[in-house]
C-alpha atoms as a PDB file:
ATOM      1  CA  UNK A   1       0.000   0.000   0.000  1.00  0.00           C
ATOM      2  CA  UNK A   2       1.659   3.267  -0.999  1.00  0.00           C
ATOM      3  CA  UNK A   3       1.445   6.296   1.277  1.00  0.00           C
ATOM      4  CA  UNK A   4      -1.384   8.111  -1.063  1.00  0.00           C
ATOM      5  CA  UNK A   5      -3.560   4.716  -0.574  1.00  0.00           C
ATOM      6  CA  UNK A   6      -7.115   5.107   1.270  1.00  0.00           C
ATOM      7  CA  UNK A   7      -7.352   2.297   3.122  1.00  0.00           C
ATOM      8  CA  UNK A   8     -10.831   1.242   2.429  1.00  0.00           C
ATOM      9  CA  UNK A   9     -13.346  -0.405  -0.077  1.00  0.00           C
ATOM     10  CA  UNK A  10     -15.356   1.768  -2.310  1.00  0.00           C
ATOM     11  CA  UNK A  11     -18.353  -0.505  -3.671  1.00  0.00           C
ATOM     12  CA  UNK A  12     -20.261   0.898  -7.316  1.00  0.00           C
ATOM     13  CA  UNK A  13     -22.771  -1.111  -9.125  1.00  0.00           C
ATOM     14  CA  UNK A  14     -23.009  -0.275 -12.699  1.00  0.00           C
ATOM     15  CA  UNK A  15     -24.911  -1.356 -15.904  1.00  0.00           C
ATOM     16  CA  UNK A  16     -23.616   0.229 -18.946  1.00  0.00           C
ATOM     17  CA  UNK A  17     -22.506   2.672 -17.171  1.00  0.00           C
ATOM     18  CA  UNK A  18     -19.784   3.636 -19.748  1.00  0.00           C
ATOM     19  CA  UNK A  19     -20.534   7.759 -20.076  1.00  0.00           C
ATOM     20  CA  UNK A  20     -19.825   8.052 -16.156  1.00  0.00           C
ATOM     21  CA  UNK A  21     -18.106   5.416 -14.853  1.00  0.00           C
ATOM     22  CA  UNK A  22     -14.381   6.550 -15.885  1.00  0.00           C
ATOM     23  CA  UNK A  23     -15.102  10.071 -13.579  1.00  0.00           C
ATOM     24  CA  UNK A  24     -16.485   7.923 -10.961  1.00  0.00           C
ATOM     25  CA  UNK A  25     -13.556   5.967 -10.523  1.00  0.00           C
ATOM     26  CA  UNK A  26     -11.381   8.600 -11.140  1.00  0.00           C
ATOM     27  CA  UNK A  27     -12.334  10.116  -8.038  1.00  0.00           C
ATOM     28  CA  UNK A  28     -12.136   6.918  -6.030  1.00  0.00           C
ATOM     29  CA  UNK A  29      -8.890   5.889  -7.523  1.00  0.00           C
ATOM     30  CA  UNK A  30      -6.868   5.975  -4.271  1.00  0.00           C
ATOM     31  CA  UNK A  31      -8.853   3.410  -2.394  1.00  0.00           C
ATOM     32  CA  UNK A  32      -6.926   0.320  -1.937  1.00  0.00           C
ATOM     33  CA  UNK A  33      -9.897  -1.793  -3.022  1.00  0.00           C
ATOM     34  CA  UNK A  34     -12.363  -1.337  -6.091  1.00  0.00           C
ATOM     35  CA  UNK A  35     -15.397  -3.192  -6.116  1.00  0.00           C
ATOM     36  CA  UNK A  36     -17.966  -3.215  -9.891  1.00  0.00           C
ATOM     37  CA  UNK A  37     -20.897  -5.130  -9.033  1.00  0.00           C
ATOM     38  CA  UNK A  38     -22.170  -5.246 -12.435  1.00  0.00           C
ATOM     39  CA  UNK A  39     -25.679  -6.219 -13.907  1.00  0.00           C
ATOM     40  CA  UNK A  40     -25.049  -7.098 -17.458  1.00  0.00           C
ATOM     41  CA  UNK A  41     -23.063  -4.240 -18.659  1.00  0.00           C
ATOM     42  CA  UNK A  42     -22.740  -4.329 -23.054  1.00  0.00           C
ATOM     43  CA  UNK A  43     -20.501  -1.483 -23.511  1.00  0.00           C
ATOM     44  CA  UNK A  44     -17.082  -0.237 -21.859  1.00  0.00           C
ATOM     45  CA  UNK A  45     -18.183  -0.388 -18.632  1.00  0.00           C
ATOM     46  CA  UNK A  46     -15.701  -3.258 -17.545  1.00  0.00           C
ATOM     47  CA  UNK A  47     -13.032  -2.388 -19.887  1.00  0.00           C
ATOM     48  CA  UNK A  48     -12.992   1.312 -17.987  1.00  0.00           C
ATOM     49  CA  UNK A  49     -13.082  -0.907 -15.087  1.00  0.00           C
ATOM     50  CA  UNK A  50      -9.930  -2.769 -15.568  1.00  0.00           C
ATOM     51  CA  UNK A  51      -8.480   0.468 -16.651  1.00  0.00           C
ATOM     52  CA  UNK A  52      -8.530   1.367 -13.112  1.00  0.00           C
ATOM     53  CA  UNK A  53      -8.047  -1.905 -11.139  1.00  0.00           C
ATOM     54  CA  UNK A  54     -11.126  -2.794  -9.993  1.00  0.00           C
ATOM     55  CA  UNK A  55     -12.118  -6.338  -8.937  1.00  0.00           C
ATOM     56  CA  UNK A  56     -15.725  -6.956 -10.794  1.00  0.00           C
ATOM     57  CA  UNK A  57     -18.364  -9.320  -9.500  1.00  0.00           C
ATOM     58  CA  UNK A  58     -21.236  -9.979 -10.828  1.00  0.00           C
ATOM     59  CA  UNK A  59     -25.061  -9.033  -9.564  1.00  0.00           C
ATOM     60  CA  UNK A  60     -27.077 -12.093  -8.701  1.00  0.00           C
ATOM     61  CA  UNK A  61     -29.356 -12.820 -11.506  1.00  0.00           C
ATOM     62  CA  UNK A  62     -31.937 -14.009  -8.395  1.00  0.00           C
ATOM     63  CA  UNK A  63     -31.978 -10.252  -7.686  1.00  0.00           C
ATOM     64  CA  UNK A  64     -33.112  -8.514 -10.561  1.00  0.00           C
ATOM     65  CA  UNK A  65     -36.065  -8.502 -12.050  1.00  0.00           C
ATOM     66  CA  UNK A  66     -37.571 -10.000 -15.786  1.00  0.00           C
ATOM     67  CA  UNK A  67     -35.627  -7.032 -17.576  1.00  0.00           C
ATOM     68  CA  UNK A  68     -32.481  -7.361 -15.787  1.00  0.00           C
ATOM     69  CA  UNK A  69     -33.097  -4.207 -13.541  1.00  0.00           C
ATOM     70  CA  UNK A  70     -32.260  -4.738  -9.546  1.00  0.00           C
ATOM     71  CA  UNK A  71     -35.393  -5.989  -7.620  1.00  0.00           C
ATOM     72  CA  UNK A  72     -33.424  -5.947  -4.476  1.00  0.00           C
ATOM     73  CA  UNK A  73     -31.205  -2.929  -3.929  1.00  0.00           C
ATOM     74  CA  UNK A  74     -30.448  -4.333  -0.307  1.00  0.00           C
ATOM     75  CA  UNK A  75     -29.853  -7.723  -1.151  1.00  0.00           C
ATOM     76  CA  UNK A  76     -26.691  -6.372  -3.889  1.00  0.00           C
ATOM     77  CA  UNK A  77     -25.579  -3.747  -1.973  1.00  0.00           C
ATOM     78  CA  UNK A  78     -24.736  -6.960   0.280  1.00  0.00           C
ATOM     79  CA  UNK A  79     -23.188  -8.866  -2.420  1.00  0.00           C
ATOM     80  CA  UNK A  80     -20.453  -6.080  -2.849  1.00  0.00           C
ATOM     81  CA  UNK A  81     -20.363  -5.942   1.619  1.00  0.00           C
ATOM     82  CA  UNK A  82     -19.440  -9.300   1.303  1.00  0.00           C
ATOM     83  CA  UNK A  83     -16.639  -9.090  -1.185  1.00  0.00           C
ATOM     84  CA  UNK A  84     -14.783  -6.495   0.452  1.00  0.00           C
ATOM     85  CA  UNK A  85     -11.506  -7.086   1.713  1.00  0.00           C
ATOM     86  CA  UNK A  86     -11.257  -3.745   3.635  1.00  0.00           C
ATOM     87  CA  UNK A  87     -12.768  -2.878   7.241  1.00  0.00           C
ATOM     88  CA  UNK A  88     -13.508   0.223   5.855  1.00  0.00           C
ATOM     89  CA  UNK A  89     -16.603   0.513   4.089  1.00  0.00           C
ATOM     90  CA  UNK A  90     -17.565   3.324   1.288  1.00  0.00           C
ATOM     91  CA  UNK A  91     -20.433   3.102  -1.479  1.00  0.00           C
ATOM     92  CA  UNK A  92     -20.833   4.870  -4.580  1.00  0.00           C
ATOM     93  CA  UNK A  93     -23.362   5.222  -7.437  1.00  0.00           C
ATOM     94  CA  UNK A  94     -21.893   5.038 -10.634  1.00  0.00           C
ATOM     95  CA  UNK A  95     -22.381   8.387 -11.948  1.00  0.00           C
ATOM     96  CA  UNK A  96     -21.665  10.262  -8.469  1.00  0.00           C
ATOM     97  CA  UNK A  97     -18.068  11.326  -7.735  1.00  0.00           C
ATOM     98  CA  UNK A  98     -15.973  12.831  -4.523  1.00  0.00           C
ATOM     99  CA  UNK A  99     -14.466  15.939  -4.235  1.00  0.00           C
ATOM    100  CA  UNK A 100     -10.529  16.041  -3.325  1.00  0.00           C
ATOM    101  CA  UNK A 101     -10.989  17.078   0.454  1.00  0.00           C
ATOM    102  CA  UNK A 102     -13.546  13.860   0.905  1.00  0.00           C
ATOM    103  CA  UNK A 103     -11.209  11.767  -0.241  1.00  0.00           C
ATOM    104  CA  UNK A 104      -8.355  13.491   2.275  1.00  0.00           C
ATOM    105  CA  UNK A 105     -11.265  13.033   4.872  1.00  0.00           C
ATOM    106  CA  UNK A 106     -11.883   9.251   4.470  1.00  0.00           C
ATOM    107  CA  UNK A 107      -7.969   8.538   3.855  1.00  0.00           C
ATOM    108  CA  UNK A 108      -7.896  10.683   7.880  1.00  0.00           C
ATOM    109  CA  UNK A 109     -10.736   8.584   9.042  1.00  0.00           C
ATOM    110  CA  UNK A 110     -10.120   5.312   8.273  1.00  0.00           C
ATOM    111  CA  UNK A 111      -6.183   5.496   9.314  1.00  0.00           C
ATOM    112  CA  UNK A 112      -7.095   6.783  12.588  1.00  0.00           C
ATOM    113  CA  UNK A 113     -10.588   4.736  13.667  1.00  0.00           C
ATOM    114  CA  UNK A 114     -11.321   1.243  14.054  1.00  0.00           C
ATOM    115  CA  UNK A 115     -15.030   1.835  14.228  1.00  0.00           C
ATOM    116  CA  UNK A 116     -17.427   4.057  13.373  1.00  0.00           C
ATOM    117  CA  UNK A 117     -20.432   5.212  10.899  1.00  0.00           C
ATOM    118  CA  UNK A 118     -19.727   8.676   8.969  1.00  0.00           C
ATOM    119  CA  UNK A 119     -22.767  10.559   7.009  1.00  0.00           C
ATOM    120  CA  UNK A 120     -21.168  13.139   4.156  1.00  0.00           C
ATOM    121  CA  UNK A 121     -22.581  15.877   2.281  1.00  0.00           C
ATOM    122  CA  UNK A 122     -24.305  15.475  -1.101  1.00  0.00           C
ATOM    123  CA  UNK A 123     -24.048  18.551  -3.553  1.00  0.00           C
ATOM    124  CA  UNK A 124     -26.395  18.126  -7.121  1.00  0.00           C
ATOM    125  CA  UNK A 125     -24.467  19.010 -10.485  1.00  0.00           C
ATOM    126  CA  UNK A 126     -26.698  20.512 -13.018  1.00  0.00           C
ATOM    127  CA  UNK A 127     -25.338  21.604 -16.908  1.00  0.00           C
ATOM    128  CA  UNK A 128     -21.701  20.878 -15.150  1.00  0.00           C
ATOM    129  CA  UNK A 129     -22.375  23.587 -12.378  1.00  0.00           C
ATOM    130  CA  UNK A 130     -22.638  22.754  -8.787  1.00  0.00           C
ATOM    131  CA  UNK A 131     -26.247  23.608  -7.478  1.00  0.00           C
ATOM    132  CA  UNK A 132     -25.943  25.744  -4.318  1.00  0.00           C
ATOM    133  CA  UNK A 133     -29.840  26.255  -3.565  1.00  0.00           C
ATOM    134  CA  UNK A 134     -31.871  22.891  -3.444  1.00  0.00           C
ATOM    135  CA  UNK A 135     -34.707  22.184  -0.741  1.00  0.00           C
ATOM    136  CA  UNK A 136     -32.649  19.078   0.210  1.00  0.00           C
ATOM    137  CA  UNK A 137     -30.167  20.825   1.380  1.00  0.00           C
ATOM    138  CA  UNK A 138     -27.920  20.075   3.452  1.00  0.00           C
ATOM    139  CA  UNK A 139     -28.384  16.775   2.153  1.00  0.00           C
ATOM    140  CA  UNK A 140     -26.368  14.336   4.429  1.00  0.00           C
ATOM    141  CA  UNK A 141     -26.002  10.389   3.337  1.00  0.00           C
ATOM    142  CA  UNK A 142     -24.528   7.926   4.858  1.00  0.00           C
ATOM    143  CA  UNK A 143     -22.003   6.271   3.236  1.00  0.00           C
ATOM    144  CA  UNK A 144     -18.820   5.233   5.075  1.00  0.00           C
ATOM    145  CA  UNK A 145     -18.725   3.100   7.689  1.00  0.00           C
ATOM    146  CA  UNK A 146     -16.246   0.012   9.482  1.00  0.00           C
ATOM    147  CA  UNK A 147     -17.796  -3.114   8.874  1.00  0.00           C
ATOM    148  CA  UNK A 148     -17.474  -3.466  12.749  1.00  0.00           C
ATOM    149  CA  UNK A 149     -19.879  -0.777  13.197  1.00  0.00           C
ATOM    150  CA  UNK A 150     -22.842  -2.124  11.165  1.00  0.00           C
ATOM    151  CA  UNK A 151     -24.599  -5.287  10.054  1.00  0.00           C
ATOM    152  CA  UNK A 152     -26.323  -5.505   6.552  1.00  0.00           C
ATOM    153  CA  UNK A 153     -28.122  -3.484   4.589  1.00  0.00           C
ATOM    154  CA  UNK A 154     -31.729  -3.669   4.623  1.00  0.00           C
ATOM    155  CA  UNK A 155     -34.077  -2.326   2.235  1.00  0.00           C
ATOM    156  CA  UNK A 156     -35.350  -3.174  -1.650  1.00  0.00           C
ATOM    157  CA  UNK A 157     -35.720   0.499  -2.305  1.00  0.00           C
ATOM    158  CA  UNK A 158     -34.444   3.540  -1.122  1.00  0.00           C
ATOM    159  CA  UNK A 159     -31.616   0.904   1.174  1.00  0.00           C
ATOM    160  CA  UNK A 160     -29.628   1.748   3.925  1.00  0.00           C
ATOM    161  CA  UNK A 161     -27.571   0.373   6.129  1.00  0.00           C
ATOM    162  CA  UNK A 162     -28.389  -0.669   9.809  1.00  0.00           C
ATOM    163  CA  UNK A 163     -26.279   0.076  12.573  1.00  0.00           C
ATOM    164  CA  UNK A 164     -25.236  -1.666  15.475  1.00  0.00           C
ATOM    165  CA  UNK A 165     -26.946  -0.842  18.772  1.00  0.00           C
ATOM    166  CA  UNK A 166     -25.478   2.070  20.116  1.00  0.00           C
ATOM    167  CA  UNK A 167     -23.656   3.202  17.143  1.00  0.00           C
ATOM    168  CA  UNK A 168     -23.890   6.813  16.800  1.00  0.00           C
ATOM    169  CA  UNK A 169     -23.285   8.401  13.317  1.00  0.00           C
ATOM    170  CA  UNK A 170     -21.099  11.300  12.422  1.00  0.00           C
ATOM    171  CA  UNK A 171     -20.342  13.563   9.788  1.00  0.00           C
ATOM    172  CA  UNK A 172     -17.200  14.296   7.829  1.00  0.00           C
ATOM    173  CA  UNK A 173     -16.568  17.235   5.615  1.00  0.00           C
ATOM    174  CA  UNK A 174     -15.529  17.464   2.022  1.00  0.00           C
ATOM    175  CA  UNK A 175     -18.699  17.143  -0.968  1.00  0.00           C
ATOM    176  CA  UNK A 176     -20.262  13.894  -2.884  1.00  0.00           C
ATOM    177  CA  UNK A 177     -21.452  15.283  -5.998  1.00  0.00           C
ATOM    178  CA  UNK A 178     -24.424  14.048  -7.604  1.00  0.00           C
ATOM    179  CA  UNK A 179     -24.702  14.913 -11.673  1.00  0.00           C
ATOM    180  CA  UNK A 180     -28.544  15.141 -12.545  1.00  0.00           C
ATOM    181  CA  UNK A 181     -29.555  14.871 -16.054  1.00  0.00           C
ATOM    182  CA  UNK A 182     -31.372  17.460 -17.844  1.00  0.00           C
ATOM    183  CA  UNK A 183     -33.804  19.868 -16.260  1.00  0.00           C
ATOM    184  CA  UNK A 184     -37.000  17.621 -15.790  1.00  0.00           C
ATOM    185  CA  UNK A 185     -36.770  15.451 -13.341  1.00  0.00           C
ATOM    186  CA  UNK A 186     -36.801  11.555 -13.422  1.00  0.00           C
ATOM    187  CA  UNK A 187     -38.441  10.091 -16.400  1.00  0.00           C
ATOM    188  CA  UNK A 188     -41.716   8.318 -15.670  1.00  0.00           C
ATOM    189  CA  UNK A 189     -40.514   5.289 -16.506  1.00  0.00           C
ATOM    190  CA  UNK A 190     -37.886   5.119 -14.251  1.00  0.00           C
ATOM    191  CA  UNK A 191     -39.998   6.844 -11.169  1.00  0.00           C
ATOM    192  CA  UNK A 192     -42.527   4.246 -11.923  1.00  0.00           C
ATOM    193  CA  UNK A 193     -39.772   1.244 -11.626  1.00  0.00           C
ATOM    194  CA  UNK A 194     -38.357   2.598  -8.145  1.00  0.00           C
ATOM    195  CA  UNK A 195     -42.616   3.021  -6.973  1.00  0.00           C
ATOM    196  CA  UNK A 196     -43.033  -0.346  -8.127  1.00  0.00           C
ATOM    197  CA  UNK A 197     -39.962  -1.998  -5.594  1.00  0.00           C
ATOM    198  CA  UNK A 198     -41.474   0.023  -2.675  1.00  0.00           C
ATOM    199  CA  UNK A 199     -45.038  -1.320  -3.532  1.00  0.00           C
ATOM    200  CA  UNK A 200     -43.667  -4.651  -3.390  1.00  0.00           C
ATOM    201  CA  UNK A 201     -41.783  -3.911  -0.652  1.00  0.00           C
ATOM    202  CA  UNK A 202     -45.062  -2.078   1.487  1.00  0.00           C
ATOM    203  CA  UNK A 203     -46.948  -5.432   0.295  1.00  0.00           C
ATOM    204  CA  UNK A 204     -45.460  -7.496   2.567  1.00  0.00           C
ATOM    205  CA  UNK A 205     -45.919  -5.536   5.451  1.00  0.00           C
ATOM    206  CA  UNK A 206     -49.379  -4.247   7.283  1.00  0.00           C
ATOM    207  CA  UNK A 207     -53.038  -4.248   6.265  1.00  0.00           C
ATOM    208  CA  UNK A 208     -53.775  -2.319   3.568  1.00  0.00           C
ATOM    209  CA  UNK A 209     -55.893   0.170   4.963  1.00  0.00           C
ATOM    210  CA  UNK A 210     -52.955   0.840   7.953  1.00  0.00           C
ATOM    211  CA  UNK A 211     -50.816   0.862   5.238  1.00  0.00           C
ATOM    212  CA  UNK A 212     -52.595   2.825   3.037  1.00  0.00           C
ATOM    213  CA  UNK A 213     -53.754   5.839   5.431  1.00  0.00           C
ATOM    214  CA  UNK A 214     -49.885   5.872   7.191  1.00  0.00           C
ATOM    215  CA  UNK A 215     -48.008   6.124   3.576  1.00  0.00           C
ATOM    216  CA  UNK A 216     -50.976   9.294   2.750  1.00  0.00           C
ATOM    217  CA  UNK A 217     -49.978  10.874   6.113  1.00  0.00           C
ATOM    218  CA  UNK A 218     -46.097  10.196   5.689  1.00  0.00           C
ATOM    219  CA  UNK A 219     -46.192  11.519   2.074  1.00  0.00           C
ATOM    220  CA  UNK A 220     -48.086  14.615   2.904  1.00  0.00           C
ATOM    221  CA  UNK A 221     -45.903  15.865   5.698  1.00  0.00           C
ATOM    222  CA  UNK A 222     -42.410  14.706   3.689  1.00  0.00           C
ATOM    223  CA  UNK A 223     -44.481  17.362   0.804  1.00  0.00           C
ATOM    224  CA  UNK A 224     -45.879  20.117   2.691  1.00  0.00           C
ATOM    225  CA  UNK A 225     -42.194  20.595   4.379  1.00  0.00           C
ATOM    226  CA  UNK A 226     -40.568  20.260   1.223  1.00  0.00           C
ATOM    227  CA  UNK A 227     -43.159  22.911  -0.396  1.00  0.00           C
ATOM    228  CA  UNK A 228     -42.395  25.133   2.431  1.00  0.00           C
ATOM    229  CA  UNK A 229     -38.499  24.683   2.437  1.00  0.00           C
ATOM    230  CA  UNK A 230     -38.748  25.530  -1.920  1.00  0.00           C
ATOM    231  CA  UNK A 231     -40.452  28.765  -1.082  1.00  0.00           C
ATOM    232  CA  UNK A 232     -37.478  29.682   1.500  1.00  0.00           C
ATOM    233  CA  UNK A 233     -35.105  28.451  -0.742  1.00  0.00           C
ATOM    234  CA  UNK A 234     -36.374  30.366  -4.128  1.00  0.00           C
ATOM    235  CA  UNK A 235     -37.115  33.746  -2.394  1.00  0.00           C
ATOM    236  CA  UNK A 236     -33.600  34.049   0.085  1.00  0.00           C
ATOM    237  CA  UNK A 237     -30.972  31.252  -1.725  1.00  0.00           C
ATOM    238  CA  UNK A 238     -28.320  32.745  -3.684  1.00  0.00           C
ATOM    239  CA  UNK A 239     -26.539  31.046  -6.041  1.00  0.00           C
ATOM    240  CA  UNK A 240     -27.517  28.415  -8.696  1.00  0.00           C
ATOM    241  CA  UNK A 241     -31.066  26.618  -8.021  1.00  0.00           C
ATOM    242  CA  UNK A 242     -32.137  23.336  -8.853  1.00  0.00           C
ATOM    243  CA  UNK A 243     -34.788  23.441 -11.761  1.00  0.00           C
ATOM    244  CA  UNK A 244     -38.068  24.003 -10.623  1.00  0.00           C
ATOM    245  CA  UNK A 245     -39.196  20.732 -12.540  1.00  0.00           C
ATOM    246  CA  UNK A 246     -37.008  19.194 -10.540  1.00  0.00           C
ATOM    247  CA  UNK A 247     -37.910  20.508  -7.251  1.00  0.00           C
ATOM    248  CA  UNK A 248     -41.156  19.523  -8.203  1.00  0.00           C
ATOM    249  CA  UNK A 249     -41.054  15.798  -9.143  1.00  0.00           C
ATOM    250  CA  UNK A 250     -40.742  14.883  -5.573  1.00  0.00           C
ATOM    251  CA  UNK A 251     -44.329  15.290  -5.168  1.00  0.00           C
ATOM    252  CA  UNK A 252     -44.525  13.593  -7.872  1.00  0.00           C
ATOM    253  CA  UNK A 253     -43.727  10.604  -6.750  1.00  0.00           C
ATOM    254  CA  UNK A 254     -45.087  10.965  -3.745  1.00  0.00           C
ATOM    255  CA  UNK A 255     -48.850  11.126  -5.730  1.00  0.00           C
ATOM    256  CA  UNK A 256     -47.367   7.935  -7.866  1.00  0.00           C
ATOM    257  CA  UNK A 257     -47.275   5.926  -5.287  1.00  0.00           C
ATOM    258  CA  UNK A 258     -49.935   6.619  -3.417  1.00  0.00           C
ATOM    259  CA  UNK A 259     -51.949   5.633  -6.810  1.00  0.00           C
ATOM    260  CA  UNK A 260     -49.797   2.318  -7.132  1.00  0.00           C
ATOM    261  CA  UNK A 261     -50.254   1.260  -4.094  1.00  0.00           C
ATOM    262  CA  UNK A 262     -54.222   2.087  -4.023  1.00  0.00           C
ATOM    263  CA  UNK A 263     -54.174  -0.237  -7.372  1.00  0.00           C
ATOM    264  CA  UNK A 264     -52.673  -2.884  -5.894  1.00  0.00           C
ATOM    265  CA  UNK A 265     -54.879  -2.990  -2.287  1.00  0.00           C
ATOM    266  CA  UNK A 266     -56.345  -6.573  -3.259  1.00  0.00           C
ATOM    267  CA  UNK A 267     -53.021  -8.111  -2.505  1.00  0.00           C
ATOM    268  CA  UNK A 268     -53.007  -7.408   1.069  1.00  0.00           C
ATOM    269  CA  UNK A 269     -56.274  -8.763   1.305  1.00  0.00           C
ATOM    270  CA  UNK A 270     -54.520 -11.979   0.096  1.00  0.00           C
ATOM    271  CA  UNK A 271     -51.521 -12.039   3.333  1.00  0.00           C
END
């Protein structure tokens, strides 16, 4: 290990992934240990891969879905837990990339602990420029962590990973940047495929009429502060905004769902 080396696995599942994963791994290049979980990639994806050294494994085909999409975002963010070699812990999406000083942060972090669970700051990239006025602001994810600190992630949709009792997390400085495409939002298609995971996900679980009424309530709070933190942020931010569109699909999705998941009340009757 040279003395630049960040001691610590960085995890990134791709699928043709070509057009971002070279700035991706670019950013990441320092880490000792590269994981690709990969779903099926066609173009450069693992060639760009190689490029850089990283070990690829492969996604489970029990985990995706008819079309080859992940079904279980959980269940392979646990494929690429288990093939680490690190006790440091760090996940990336494929078209996200780290600032300099985050890198310098994790490289301090994981030379110095033996535990712990660090959430980092996301900034959004729009047209190449770094948004500075978004309602999700400041926007903290958690994304590094020992392996000591945590058991598995948990989750089809929208995953996470769970502590262990008493683990407290904290926060490190330097910037995850997250590039969004165009100025519309998410295209139906693809809000409708992460809607349809957390559907089958909410299946499982209550009644549907517990179910139903708690996701309205949840949904409508999550929107009415999100409505309220957009006027704040349009009338007093300075600096570049996220696109209104944007902004907007949030609630969105939050109306999607509650429509999906009003379709599909007949299968809780069924549990």
């Amino acid at each position: 290990m040279n003395n630049n080396s960040v001691p610590c696995t960085v995890a990134i599942l791709t699928k043709n992934s070509g057009h971002t994963i070279a700035r991706a791994l670019e950013s990441v290049k320092n880490f000792s240990d590269i994981v690709i979980c990969d779903g099926g990639s066609t173009d450069d994806t693992l060639n760009i891969a190689e490029q850089y050294g990283a070990r690829v494994i492969h996604q489970n085909p029990l985990l995706l879905d008819t079309e080859g999409r992940i079904a279980d975002f959980g269940a392979v963010r646990n494929q690429t837990l288990d093939a680490s070699r690190e006790p440091w812990f760090f996940f990336l999406d494929s078209d996200e990339y780290i600032s300099k000083e985050l890198e310098n942060e994790i490289r301090r972090v994981t030379t110095t602990q033996a535990e712990g669970v660090y959430a980092l700051y996301r900034r959004y990239v729009v047209g190449g420029e770094e948004v500075m006025c978004a309602t999700t602001y400041p926007n903290l994810s958690m994304r590094l962590f020992a392996k000591a600190s945590v058991k598995r992630f948990i989750k089809k949709v929208h995953e996470r990973i769970e502590l262990k009792p008493g683990v407290v997390t904290e926060k490190v400085v330097g910037t995850l940047y997250v590039p969004v495409d165009g100025t519309q939002g998410p295209s139906p298609s693809k809000m409708d495929y992460y809607i349809q995971l957390q559907v089958n996900q909410e299946v499982l679980g209550a009644s549907f009429w517990r179910q139903f009424f708690h996701t309205i309530w949840w949904h409508a709070r999550v929107s009415l502060f999100y409505l309220l933190q957009l006027v704040k942020v349009r009338l007093f931010c300075r600096g570049k905004k996220m696109p209104l569109k944007i902004e907007l699909s949030r609630h969105v999705y939050h109306v999607r769902l509650i429509r999906a998941l009003w379709r599909r009340r007949k299968e809780f009757r069924k549990i």
